[in-house]
C-alpha atoms as a PDB file:
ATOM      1  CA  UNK A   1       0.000   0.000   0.000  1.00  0.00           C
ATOM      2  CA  UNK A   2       1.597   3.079  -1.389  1.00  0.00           C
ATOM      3  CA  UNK A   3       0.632   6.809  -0.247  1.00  0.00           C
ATOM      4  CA  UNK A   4      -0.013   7.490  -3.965  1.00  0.00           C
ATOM      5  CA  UNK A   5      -2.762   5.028  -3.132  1.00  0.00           C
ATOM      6  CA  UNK A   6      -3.830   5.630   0.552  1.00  0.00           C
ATOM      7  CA  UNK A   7      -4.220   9.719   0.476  1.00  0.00           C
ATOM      8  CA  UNK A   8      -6.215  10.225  -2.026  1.00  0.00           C
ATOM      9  CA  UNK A   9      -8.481   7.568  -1.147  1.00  0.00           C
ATOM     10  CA  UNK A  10      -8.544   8.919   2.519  1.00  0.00           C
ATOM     11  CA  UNK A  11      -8.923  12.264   1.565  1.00  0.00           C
ATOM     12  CA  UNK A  12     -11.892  11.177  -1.012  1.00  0.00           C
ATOM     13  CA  UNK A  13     -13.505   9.090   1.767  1.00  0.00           C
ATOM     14  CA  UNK A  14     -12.966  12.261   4.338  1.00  0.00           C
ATOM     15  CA  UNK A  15     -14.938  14.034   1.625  1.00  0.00           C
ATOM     16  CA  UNK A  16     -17.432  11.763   0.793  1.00  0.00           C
ATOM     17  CA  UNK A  17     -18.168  11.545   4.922  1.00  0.00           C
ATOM     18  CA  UNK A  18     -18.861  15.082   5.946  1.00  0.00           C
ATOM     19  CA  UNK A  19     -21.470  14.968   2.580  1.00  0.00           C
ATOM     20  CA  UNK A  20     -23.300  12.562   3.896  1.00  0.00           C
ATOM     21  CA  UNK A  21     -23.015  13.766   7.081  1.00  0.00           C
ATOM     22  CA  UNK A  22     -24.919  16.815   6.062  1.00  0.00           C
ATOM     23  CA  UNK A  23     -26.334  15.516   3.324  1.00  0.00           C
ATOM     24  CA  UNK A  24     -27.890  12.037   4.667  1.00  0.00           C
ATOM     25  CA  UNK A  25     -26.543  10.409   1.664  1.00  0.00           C
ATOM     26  CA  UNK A  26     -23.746   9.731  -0.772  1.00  0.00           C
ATOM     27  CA  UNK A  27     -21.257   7.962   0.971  1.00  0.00           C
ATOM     28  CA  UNK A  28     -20.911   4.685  -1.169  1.00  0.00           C
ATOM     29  CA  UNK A  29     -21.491   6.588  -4.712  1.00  0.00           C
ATOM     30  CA  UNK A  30     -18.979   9.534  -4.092  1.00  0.00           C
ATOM     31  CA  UNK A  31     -16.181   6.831  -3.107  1.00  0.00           C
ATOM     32  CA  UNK A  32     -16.885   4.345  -5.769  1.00  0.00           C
ATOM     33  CA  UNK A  33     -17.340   7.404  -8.407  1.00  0.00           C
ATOM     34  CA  UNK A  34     -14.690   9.386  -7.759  1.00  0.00           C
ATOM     35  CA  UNK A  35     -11.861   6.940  -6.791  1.00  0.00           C
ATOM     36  CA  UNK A  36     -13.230   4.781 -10.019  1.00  0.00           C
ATOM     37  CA  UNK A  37     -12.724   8.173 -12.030  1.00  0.00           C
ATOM     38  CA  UNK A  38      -9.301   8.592 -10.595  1.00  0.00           C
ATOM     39  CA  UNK A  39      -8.265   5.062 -11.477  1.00  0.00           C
ATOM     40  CA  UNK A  40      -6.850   4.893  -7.750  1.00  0.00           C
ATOM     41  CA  UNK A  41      -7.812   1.268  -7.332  1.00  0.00           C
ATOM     42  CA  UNK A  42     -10.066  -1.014  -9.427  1.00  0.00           C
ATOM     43  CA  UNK A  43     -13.661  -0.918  -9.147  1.00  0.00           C
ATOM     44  CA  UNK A  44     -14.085  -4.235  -7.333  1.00  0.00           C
ATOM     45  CA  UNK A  45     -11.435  -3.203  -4.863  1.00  0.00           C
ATOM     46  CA  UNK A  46     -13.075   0.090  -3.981  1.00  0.00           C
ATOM     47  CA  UNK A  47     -16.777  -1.811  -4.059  1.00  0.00           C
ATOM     48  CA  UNK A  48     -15.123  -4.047  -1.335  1.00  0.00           C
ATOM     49  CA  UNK A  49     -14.376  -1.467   1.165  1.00  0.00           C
ATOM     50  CA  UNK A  50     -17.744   0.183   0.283  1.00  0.00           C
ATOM     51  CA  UNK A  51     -19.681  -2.740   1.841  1.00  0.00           C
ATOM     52  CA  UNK A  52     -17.343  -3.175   4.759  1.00  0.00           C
ATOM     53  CA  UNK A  53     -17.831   0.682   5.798  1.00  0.00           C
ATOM     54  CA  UNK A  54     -21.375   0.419   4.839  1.00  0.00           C
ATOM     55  CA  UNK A  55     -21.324  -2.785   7.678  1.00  0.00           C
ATOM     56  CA  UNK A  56     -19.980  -1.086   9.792  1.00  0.00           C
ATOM     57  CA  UNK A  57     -22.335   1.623  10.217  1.00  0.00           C
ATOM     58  CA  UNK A  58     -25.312  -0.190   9.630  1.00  0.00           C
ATOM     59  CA  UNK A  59     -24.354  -2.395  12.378  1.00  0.00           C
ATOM     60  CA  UNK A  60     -23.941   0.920  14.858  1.00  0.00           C
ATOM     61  CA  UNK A  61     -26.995   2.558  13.133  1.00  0.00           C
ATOM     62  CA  UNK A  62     -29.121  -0.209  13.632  1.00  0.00           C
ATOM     63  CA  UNK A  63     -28.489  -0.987  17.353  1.00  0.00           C
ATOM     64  CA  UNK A  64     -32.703  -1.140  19.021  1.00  0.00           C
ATOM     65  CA  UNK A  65     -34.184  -0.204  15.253  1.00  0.00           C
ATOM     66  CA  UNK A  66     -35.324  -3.809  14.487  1.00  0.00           C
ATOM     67  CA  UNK A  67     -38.456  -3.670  16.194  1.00  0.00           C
ATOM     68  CA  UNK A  68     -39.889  -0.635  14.031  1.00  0.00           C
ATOM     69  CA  UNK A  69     -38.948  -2.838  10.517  1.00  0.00           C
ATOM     70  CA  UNK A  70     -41.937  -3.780   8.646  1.00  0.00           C
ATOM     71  CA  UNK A  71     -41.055  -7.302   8.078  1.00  0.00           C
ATOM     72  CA  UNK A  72     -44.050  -8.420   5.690  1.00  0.00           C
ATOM     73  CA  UNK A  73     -42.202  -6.389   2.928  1.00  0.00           C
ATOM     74  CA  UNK A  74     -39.038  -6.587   4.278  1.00  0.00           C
ATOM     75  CA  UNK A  75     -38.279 -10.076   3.783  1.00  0.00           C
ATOM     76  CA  UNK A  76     -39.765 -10.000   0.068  1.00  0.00           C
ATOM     77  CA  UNK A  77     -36.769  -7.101  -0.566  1.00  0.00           C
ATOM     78  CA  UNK A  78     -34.570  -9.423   1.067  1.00  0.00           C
ATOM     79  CA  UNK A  79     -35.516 -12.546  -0.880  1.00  0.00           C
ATOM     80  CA  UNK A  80     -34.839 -10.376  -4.267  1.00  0.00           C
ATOM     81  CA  UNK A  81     -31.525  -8.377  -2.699  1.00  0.00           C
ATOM     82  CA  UNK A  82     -29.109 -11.887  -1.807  1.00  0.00           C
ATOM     83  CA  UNK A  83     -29.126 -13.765  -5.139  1.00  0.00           C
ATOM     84  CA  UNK A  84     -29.315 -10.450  -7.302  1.00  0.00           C
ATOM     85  CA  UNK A  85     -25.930  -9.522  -5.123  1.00  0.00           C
ATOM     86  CA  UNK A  86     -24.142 -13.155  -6.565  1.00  0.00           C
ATOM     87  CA  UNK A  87     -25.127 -12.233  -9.931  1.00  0.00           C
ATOM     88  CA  UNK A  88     -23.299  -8.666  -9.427  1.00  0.00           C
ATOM     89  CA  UNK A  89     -20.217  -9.555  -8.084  1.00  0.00           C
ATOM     90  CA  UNK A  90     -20.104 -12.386 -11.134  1.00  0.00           C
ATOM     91  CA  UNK A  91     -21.054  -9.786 -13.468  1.00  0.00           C
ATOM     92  CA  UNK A  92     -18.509  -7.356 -12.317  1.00  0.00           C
ATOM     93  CA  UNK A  93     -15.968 -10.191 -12.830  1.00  0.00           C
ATOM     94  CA  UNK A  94     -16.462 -10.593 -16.013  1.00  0.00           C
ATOM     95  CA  UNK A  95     -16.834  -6.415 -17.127  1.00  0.00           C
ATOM     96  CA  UNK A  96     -13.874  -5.958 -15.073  1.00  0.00           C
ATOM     97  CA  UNK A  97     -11.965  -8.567 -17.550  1.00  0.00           C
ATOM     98  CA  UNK A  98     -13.282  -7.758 -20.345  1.00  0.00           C
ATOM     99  CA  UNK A  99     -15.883  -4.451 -20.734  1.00  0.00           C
ATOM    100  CA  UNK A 100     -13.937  -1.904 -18.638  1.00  0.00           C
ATOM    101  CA  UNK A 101     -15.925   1.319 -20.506  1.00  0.00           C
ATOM    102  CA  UNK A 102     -19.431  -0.371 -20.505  1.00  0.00           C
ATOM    103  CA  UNK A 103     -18.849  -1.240 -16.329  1.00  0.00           C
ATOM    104  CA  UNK A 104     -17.496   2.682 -16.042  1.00  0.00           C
ATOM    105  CA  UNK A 105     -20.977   3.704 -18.361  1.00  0.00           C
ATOM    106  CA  UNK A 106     -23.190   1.574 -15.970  1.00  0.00           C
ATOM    107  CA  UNK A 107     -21.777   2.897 -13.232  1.00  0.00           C
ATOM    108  CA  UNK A 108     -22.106   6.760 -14.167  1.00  0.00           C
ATOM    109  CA  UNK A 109     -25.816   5.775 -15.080  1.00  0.00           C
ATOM    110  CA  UNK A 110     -25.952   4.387 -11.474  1.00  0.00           C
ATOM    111  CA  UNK A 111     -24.860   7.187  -9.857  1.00  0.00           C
ATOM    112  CA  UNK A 112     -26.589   9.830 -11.794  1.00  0.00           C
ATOM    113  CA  UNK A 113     -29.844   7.751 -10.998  1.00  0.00           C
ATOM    114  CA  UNK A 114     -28.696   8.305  -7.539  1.00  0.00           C
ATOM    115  CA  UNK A 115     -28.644  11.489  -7.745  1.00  0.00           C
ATOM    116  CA  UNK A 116     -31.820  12.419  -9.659  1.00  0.00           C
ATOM    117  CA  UNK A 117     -34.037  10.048  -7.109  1.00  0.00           C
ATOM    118  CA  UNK A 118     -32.585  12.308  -4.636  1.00  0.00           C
ATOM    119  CA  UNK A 119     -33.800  15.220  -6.422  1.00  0.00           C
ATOM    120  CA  UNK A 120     -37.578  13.554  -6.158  1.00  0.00           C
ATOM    121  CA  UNK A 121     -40.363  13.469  -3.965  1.00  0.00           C
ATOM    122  CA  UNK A 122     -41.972  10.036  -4.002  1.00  0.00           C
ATOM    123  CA  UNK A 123     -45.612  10.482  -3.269  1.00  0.00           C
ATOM    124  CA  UNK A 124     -46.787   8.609  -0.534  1.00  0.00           C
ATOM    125  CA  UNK A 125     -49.269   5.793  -1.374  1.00  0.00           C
ATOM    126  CA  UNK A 126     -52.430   5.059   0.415  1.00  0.00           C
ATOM    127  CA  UNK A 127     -51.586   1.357   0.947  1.00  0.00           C
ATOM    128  CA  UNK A 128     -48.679  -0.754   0.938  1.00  0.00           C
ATOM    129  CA  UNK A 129     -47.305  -1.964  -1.879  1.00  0.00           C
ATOM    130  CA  UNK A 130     -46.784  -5.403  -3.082  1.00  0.00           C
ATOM    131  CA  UNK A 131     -44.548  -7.794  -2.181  1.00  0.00           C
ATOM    132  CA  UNK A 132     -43.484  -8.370  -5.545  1.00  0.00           C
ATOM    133  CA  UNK A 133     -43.088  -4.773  -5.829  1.00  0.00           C
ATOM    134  CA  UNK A 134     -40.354  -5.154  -3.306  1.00  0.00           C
ATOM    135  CA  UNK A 135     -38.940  -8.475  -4.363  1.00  0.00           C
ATOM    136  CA  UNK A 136     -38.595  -6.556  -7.792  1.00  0.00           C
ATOM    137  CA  UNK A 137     -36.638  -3.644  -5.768  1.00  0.00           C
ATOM    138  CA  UNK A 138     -34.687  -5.527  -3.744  1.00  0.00           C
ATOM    139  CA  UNK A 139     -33.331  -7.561  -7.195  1.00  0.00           C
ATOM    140  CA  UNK A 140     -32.348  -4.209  -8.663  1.00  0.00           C
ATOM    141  CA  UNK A 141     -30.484  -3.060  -5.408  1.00  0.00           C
ATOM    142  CA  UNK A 142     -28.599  -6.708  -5.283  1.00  0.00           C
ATOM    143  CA  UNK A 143     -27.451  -5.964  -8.469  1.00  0.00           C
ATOM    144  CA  UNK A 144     -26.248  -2.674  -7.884  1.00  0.00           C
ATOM    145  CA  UNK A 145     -24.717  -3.698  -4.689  1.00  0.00           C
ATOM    146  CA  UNK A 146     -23.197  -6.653  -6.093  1.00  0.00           C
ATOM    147  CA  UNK A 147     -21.949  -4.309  -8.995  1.00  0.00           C
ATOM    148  CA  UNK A 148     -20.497  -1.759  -6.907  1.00  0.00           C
ATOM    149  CA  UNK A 149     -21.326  -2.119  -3.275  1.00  0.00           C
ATOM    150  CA  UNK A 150     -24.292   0.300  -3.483  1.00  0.00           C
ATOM    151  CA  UNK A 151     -27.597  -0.639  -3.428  1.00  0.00           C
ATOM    152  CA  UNK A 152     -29.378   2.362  -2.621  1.00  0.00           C
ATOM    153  CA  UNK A 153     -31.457   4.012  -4.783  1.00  0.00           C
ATOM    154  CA  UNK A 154     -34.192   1.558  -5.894  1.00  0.00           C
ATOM    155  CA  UNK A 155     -35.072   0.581  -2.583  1.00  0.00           C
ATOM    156  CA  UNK A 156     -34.883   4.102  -0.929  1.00  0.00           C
ATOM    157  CA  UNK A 157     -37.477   5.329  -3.640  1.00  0.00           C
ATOM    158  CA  UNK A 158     -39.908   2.390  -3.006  1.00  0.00           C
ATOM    159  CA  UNK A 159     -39.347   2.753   0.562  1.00  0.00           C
ATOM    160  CA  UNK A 160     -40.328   6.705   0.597  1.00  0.00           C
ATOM    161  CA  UNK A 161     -43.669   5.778  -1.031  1.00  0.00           C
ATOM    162  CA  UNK A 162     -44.833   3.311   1.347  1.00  0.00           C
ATOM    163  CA  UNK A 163     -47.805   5.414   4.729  1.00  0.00           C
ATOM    164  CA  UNK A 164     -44.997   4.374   7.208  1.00  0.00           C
ATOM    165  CA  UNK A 165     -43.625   6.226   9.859  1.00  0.00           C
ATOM    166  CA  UNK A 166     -39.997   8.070   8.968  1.00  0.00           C
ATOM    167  CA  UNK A 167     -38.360   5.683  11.822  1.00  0.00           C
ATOM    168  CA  UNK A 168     -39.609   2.469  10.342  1.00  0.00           C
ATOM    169  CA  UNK A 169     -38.665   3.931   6.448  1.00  0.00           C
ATOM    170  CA  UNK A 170     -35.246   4.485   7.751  1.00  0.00           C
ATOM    171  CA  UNK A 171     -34.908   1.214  10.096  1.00  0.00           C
ATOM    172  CA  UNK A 172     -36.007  -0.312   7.021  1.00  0.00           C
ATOM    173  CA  UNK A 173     -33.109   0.866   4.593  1.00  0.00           C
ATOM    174  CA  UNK A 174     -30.358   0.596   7.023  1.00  0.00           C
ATOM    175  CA  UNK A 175     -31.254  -3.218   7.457  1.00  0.00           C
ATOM    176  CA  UNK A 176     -31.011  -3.563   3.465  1.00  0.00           C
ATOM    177  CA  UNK A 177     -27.702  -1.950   3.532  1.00  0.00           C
ATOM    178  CA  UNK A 178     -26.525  -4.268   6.323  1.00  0.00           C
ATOM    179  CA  UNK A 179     -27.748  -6.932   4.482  1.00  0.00           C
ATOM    180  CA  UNK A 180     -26.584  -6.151   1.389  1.00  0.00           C
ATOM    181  CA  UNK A 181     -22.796  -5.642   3.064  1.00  0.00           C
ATOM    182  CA  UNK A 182     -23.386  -8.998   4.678  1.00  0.00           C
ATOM    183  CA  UNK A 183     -24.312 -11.132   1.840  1.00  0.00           C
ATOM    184  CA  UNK A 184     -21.435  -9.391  -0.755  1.00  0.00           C
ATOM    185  CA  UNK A 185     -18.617  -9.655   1.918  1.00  0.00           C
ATOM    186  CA  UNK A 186     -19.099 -13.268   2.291  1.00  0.00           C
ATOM    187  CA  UNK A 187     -19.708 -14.289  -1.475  1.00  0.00           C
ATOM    188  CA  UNK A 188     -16.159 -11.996  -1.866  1.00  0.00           C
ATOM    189  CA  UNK A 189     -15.208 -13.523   0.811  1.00  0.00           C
ATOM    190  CA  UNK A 190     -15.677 -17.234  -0.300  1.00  0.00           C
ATOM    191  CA  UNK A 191     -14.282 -16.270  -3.207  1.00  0.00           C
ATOM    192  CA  UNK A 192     -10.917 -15.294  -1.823  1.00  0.00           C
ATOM    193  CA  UNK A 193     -10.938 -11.863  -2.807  1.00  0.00           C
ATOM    194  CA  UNK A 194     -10.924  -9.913  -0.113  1.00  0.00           C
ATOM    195  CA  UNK A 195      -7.050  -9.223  -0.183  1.00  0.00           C
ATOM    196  CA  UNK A 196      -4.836  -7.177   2.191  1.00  0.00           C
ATOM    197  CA  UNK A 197      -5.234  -4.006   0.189  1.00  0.00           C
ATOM    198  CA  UNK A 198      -9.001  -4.023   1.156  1.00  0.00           C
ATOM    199  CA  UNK A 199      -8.815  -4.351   4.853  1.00  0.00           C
ATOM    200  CA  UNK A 200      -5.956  -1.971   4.701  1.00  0.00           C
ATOM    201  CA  UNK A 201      -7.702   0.905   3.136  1.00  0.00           C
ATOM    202  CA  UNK A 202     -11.076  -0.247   5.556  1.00  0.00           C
ATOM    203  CA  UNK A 203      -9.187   0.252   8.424  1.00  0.00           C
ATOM    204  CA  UNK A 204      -7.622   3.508   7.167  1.00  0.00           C
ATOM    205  CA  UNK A 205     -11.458   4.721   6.375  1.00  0.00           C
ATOM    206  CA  UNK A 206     -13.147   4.106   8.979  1.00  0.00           C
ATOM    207  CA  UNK A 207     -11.554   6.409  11.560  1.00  0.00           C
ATOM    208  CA  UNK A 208     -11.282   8.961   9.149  1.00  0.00           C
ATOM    209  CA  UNK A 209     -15.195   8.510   8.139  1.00  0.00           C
ATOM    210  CA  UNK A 210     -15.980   8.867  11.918  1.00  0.00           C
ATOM    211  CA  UNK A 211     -13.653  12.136  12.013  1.00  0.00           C
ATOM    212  CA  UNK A 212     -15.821  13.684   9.369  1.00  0.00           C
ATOM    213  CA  UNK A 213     -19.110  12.796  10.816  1.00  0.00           C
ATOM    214  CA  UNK A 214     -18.047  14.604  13.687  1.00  0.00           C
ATOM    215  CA  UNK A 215     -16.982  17.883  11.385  1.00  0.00           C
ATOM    216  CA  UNK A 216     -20.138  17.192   9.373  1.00  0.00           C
ATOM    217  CA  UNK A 217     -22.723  17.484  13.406  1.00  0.00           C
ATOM    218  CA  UNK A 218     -20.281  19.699  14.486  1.00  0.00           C
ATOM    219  CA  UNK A 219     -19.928  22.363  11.517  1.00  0.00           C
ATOM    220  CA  UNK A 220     -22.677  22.050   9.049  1.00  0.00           C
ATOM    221  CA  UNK A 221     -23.191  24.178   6.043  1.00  0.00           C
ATOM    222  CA  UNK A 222     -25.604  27.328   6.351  1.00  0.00           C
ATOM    223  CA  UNK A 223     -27.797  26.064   4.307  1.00  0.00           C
ATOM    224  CA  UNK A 224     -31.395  25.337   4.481  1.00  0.00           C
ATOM    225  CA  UNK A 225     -32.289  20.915   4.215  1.00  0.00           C
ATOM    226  CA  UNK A 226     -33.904  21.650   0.280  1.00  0.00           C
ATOM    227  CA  UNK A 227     -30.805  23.186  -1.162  1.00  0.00           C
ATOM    228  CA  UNK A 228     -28.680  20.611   0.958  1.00  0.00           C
ATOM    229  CA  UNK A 229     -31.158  17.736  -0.868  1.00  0.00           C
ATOM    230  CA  UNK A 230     -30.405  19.612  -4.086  1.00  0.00           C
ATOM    231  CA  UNK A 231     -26.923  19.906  -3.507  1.00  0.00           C
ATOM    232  CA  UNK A 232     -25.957  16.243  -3.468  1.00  0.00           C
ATOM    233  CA  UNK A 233     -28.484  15.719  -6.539  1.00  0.00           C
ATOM    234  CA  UNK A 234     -25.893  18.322  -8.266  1.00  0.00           C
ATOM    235  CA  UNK A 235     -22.958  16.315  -6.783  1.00  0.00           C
ATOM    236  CA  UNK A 236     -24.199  12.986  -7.236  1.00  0.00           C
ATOM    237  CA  UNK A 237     -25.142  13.828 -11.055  1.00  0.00           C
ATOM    238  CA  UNK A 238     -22.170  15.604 -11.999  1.00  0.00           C
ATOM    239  CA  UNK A 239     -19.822  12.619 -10.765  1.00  0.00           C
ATOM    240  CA  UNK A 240     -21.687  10.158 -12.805  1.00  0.00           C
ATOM    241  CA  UNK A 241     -21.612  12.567 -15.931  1.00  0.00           C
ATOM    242  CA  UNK A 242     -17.869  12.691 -14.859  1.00  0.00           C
ATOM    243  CA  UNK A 243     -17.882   8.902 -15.913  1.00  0.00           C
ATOM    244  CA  UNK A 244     -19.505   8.733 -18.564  1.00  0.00           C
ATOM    245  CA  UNK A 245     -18.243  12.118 -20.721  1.00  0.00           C
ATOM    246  CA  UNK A 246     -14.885  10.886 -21.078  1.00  0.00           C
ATOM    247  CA  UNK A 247     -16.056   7.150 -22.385  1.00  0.00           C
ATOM    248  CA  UNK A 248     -18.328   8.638 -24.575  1.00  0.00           C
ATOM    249  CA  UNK A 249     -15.694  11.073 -26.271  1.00  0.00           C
ATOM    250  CA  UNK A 250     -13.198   8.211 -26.525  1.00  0.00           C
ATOM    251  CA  UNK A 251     -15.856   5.436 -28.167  1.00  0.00           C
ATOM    252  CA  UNK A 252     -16.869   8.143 -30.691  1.00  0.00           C
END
């Protein structure tokens, strides 16, 4: 592990921290987007230490918040999220080999459908929705989580249109995300892939995330939550564009 290697990614993850911080989301995309721009370390490297920060703070985050998941659903997300995650990590094995652009393409898209869900305002339904509405979610999150290590979006949009309360929305997500870090680390894992490099940079982020959480309570922005939300849309969008531009420009 070189400091070529280890300070930009630290000072990318110190970024990518206080954002979410003040943001409430981010963390995973900004890493994997900008550190994938940068051509720091591979994709499946970075999507590694994604999923062990993101287990990390789930498991912290979701100390006493079981009780307020609504299971019914939750276990038909969960059901589409574990074998959707196998299919990822296979399918980034074999882009990583041999479709670098299209995996840096699907990942822009990814991230710039991050950010523009952000941007949105699910309306609430009346009634919960199907289980096979969130079977169907949770298979699109596995795949971006097995992809990259970030299986956010889908889910948090059908999530946000469900009449529950706020607490049980967000108890909700974080167990996905813990799940999601579960299930990928072990397939990896199995798979002997998770190398020294990962755990090194892991255990390099993590203090430094929890230094910029602290910055992020401790000295937010002035500004009001809407441009904040509006903000990381702008962020979120302009790394994936980021991405994608330059692949675009060199295929034509």
């Amino acid at each position: 592990m070189t400091l070529e290697v280890l300070l930009p990614f630290l000072a990318v993850t110190a970024l990518a921290g206080y954002f979410q911080t003040v943001t409430g989301f981010g963390l995973g995309m900004i890493v994997i987007g900008v550190i994938s721009g940068l051509d720091i370390v591979s994709v499946a490297t970075v999507a590694a230490v994604v999923s062990l920060m993101t287990l990390v703070n789930s498991a912290v985050a979701l100390f006493g918040k079981l009780k307020h998941v609504h299971w019914p659903v939750a276990w038909a997300a969960i059901a589409g999220i574990v074998p959707a995650i196998c299919a990822g990590v296979w399918l980034l094995g074999y882009m990583s080999a041999s479709a670098s652009s299209l995996l840096s393409l699907l990942l822009g898209a990814v991230i710039i459908y991050g950010g523009a869900s952000l941007a949105m305002r699910p309306s609430r339904k009346e009634e919960p929705s199907s289980r096979l509405s969130f079977l169907l979610a949770g298979v699109l999150s596995g795949l971006f989580g097995g992809l990259f290590g970030v299986a956010g979006p889908p889910l948090i949009y059908q999530c946000y249109r469900q009449p529950l309360s706020l607490i049980s929305i967000r108890s909700m997500l974080i167990m996905f995300f813990a799940c999601t870090a579960i299930t990928r680390t072990l397939f990896i894992g199995i798979q002997g892939q998770l190398d020294a490099e990962i755990f090194i940079l892991t255990a390099w982020a993590i203090p430094v995330i929890a230094l910029a959480t602290w910055l992020g309570r401790r000295f937010p922005p002035p500004l009001t939550p809407p441009i904040m939300r509006r903000l990381a849309s702008v962020v979120l969008i302009g790394i994936g564009l980021g991405l994608i531009v330059p692949e675009l420009i060199a295929f034509f």
